[in-house]
Protein backbone atom coordinates (compact mmCIF):
# COMPACT_ATOMS: atom_id res chain seq x y z
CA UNK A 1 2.53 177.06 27.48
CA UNK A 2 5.89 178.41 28.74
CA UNK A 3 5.93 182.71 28.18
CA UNK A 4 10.01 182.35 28.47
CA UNK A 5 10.04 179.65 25.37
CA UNK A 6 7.51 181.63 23.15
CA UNK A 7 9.63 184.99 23.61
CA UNK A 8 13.08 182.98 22.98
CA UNK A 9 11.37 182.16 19.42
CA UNK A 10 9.99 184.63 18.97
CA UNK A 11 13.41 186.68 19.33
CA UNK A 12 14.76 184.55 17.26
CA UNK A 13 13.14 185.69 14.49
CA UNK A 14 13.57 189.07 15.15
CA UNK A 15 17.72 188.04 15.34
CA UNK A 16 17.09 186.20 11.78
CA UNK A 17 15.90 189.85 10.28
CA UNK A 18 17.85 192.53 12.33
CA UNK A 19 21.65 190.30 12.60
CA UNK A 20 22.05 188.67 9.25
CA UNK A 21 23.10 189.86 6.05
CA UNK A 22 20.16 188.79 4.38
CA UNK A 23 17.77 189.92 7.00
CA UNK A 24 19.74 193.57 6.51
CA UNK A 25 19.48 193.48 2.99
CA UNK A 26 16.13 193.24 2.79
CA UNK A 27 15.84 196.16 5.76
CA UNK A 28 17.62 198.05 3.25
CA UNK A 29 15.59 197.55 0.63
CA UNK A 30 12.57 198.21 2.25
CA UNK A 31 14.27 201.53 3.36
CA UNK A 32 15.13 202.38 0.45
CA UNK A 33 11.36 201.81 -0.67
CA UNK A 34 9.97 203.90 1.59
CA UNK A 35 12.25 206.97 1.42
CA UNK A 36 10.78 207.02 -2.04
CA UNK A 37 7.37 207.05 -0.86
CA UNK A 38 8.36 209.50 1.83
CA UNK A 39 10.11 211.90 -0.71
CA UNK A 40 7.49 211.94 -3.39
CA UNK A 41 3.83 210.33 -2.03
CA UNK A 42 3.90 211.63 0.97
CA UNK A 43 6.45 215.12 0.33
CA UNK A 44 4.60 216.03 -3.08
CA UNK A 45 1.09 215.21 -2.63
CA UNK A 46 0.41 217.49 0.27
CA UNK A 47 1.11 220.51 -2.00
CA UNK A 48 -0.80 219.14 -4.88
CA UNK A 49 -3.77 219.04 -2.76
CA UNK A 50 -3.58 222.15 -1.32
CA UNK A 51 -3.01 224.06 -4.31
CA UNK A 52 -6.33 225.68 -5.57
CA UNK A 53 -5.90 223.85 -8.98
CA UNK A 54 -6.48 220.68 -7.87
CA UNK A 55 -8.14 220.65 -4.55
CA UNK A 56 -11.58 220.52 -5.50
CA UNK A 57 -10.95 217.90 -7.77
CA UNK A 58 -9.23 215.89 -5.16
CA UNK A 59 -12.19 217.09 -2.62
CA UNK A 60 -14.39 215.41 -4.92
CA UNK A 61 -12.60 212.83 -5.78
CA UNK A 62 -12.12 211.90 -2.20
CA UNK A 63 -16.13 212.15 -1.33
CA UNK A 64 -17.12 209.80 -3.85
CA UNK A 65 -15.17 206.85 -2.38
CA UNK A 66 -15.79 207.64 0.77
CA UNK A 67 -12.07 209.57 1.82
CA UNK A 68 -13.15 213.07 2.12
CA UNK A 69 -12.41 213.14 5.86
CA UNK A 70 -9.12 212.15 5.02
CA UNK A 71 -8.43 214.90 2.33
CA UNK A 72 -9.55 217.46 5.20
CA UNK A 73 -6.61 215.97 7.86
CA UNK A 74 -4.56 219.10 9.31
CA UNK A 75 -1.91 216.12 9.55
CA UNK A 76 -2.05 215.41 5.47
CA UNK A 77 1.28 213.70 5.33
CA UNK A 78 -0.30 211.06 8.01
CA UNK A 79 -3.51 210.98 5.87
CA UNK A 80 -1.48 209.87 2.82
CA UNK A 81 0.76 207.42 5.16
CA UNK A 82 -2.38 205.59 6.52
CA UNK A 83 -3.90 204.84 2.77
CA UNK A 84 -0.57 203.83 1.66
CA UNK A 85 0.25 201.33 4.61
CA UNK A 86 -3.29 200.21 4.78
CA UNK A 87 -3.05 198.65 1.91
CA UNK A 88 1.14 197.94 1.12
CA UNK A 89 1.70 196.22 4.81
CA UNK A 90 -0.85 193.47 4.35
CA UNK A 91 0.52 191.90 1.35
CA UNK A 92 4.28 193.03 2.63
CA UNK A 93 3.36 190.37 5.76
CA UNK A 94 2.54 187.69 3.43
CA UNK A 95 6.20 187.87 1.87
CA UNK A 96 7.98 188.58 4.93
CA UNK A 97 6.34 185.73 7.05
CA UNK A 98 6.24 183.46 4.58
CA UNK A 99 8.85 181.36 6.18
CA UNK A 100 7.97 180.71 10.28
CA UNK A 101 8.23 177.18 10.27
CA UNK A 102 8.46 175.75 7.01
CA UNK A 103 12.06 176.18 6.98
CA UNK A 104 13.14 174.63 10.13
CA UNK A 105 11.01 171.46 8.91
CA UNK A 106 12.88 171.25 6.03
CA UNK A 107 15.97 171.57 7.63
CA UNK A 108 15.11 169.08 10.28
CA UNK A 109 15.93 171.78 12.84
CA UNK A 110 11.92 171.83 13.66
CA UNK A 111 12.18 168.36 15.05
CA UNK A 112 15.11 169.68 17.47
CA UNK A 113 13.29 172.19 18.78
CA UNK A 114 10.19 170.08 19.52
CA UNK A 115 12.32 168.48 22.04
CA UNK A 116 13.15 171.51 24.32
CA UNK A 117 9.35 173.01 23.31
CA UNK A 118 5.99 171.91 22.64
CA UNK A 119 4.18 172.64 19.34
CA UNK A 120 1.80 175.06 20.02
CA UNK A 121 4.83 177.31 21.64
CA UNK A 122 7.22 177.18 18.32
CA UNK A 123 3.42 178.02 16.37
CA UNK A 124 3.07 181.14 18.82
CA UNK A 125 6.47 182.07 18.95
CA UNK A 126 7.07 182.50 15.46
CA UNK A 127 4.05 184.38 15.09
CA UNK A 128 5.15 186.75 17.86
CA UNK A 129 8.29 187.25 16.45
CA UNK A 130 6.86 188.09 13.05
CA UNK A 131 4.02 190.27 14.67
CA UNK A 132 7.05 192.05 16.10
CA UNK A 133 8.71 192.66 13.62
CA UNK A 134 5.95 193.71 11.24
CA UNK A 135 4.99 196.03 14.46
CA UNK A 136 8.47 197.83 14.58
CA UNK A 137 8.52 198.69 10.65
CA UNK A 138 5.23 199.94 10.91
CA UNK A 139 6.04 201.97 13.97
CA UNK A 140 9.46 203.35 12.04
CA UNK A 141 7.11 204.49 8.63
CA UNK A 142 4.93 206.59 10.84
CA UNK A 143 7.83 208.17 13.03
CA UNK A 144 9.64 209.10 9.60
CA UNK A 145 6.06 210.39 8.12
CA UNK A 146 5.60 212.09 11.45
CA UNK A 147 9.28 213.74 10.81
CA UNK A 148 8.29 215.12 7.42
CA UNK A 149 4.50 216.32 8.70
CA UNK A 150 6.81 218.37 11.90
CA UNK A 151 9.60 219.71 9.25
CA UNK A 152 6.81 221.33 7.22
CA UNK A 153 4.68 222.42 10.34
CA UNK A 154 6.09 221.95 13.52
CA UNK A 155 2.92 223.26 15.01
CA UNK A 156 1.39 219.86 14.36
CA UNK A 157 3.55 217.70 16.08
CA UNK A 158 1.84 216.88 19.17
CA UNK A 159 -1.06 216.18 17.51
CA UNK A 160 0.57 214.56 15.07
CA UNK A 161 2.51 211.93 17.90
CA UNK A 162 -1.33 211.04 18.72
CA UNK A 163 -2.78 210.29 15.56
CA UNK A 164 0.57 208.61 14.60
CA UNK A 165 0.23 206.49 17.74
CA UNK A 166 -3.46 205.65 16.44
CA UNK A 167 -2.54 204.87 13.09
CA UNK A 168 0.44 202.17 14.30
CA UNK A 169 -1.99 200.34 16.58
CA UNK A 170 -4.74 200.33 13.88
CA UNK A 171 -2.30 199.10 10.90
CA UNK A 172 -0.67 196.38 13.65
CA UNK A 173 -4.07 194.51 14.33
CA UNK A 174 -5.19 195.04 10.29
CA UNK A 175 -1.92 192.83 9.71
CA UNK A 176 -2.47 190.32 12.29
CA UNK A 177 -4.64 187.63 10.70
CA UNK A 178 -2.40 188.09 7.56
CA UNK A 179 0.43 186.80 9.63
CA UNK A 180 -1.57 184.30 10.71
CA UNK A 181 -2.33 182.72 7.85
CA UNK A 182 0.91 182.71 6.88
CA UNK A 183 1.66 180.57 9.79
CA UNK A 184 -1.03 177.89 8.61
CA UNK A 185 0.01 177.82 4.87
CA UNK A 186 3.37 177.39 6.44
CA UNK A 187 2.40 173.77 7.32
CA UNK A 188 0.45 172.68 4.45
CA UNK A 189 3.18 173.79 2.16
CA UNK A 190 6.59 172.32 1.64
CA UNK A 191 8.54 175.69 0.68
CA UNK A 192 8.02 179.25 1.60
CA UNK A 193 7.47 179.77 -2.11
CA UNK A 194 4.93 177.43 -2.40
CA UNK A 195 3.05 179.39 0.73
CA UNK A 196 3.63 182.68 -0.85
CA UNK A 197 1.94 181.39 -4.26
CA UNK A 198 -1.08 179.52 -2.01
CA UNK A 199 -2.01 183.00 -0.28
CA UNK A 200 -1.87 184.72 -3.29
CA UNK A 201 -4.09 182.33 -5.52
CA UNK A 202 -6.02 182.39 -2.26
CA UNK A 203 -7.01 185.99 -2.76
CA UNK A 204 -7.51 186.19 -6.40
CA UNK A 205 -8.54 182.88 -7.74
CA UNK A 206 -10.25 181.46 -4.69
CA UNK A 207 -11.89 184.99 -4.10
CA UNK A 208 -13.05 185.13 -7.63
CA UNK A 209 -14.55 181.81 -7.60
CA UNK A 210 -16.37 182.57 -4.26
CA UNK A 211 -17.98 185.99 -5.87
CA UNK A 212 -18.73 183.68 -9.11
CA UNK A 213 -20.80 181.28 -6.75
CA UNK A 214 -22.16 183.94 -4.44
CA UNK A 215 -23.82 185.55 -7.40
CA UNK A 216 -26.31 183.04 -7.70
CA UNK A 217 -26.08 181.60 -3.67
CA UNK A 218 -26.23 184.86 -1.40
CA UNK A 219 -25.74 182.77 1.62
CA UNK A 220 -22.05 182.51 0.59
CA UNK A 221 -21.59 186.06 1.33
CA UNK A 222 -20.29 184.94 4.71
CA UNK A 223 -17.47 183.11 3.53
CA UNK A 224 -15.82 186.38 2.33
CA UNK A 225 -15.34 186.86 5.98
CA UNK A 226 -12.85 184.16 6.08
CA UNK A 227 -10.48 186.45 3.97
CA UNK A 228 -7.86 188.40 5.85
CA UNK A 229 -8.59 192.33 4.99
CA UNK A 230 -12.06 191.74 4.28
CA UNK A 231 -12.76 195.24 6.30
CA UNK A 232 -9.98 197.35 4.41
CA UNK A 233 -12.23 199.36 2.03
CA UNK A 234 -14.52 199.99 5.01
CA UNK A 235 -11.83 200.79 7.55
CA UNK A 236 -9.90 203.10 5.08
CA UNK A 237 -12.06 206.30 5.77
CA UNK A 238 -11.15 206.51 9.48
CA UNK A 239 -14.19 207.86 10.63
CA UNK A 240 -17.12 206.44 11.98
CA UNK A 241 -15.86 202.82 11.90
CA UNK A 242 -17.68 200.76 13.81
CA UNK A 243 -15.73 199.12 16.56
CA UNK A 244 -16.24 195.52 15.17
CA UNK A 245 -14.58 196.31 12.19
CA UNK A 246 -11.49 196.41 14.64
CA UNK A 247 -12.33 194.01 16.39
CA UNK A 248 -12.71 191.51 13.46
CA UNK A 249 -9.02 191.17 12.69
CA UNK A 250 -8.56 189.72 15.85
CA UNK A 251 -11.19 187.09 15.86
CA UNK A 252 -9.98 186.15 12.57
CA UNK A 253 -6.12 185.74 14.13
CA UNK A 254 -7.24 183.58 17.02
CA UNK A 255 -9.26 181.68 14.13
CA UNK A 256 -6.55 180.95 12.40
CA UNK A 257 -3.63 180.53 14.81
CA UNK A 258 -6.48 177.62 16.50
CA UNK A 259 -6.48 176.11 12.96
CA UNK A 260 -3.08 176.56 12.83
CA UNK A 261 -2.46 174.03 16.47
CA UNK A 262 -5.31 171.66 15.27
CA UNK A 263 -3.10 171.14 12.03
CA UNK A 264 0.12 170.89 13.96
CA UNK A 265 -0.28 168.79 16.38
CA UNK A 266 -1.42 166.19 14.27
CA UNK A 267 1.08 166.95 11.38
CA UNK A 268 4.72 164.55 10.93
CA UNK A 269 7.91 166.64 11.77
């Protein structure tokens, strides 16, 4: 595998987003989404829970489902940032990636680029280029959250760069293995629409019908593993996570991405 080819894919990809008019428009409309989370999420509920009214409740609240930590964060706007993007930039990578090679094969351009590449490099290379990209918007949130944390308390800021920091590296390997299978629906499916409606029954239906049959067969309680985000609800306290919960994601991306070659090298361009 040639390093120089994967990064020329995977730039393209980040050319697709960051110098087209489509790939602009939807920048701007996922800026304009989160300045609205920015102004009243994260701006507003950082005075609601310090006020006296409502902070036990939210104390509470928080302990029951296992947040309190988070409720107690000097860095609150960061606190409110993590639960947000914990859960919004998962299913935001299965829109955005939806279409990483799917595309080109029905555009024929896929089989031009298998002469001047192998597989396995246009596979990797789109995924890089998505990772990126998912990476940099991820990175942007926080530095924007951090800029509303250091307007209200400067005092916080280096701190604040640190946990920030944390938080960016955490969300990036969460969303990993949701890329990833992204890249597999993307050639089993003939559209990007068709992917994006294959991942999603694949999390409702398909996990329904897995909790239906693990109800009476416990041993299928390992399959659930096979689910991108499986670890969310236990990852979402940030504190005292075990390191394998971390670790997980990535196992689950180099799962996937291996699935991914084994299907492409043996699928008709």
């Amino acid at each position: 595998m040639n390093i120089q080819r994967v990064w020329q894919l995977a730039q393209f990809e980040l050319t697709r987003l960051f110098a087209t008019k489509r790939g602009l428009l939807a920048l701007s409309a996922f800026a304009m989404l989160w300045l609205m989370i920015l102004r009243y999420p994260i701006g507003h509920a950082v005075p609601f829970l310090s006020s006296p009214e409502f902070s036990g409740i939210a104390q509470e609240l928080a302990g029951n489902i296992g947040l309190k930590a988070l409720v107690s964060w000097p860095e609150a706007e960061l606190a409110i940032f993590w639960l947000i993007a914990l859960y919004s930039f998962p299913v935001f990578a299965l829109f955005v990636c939806s279409d990483q090679t799917v595309g080109d094969r029905q555009r024929g351009t896929l089989r031009f680029l298998s002469l001047r590449c192998t597989r396995d490099e246009i596979l990797i290379g789109r995924f890089v280029g998505q990772f990126t990209i998912i990476f940099s918007l991820i990175a942007l949130t926080a530095l924007a959250t951090l800029a509303v944390m250091a307007y209200r308390k400067p005092e916080l800021l280096l701190s604040g760069i640190a946990l920030a920091t944390t938080l960016v590296l955490q969300l990036s390997v969460i969303v990993m293995p949701f890329i990833a299978l992204m890249a597999v629906l993307n050639l089993i499916c003939s559209s990007s629409r068709l992917s994006i409606v294959l991942a999603i029954l694949l999390f409702t239906l398909g996990n329904a019908l897995l909790s239906f049959f693990s109800y009476y067969l416990s041993v299928l309680d390992v399959l659930f593993y096979m689910f991108p985000g499986v670890q969310l609800l236990d990852v979402a306290p940030h504190s005292n996570v075990p390191l394998i919960l971390w670790v997980f994601p990535a196992i689950q991306t180099v799962a996937l991405l291996s699935a991914g070659v084994f299907i492409f090298r043996r699928r008709a361009l």
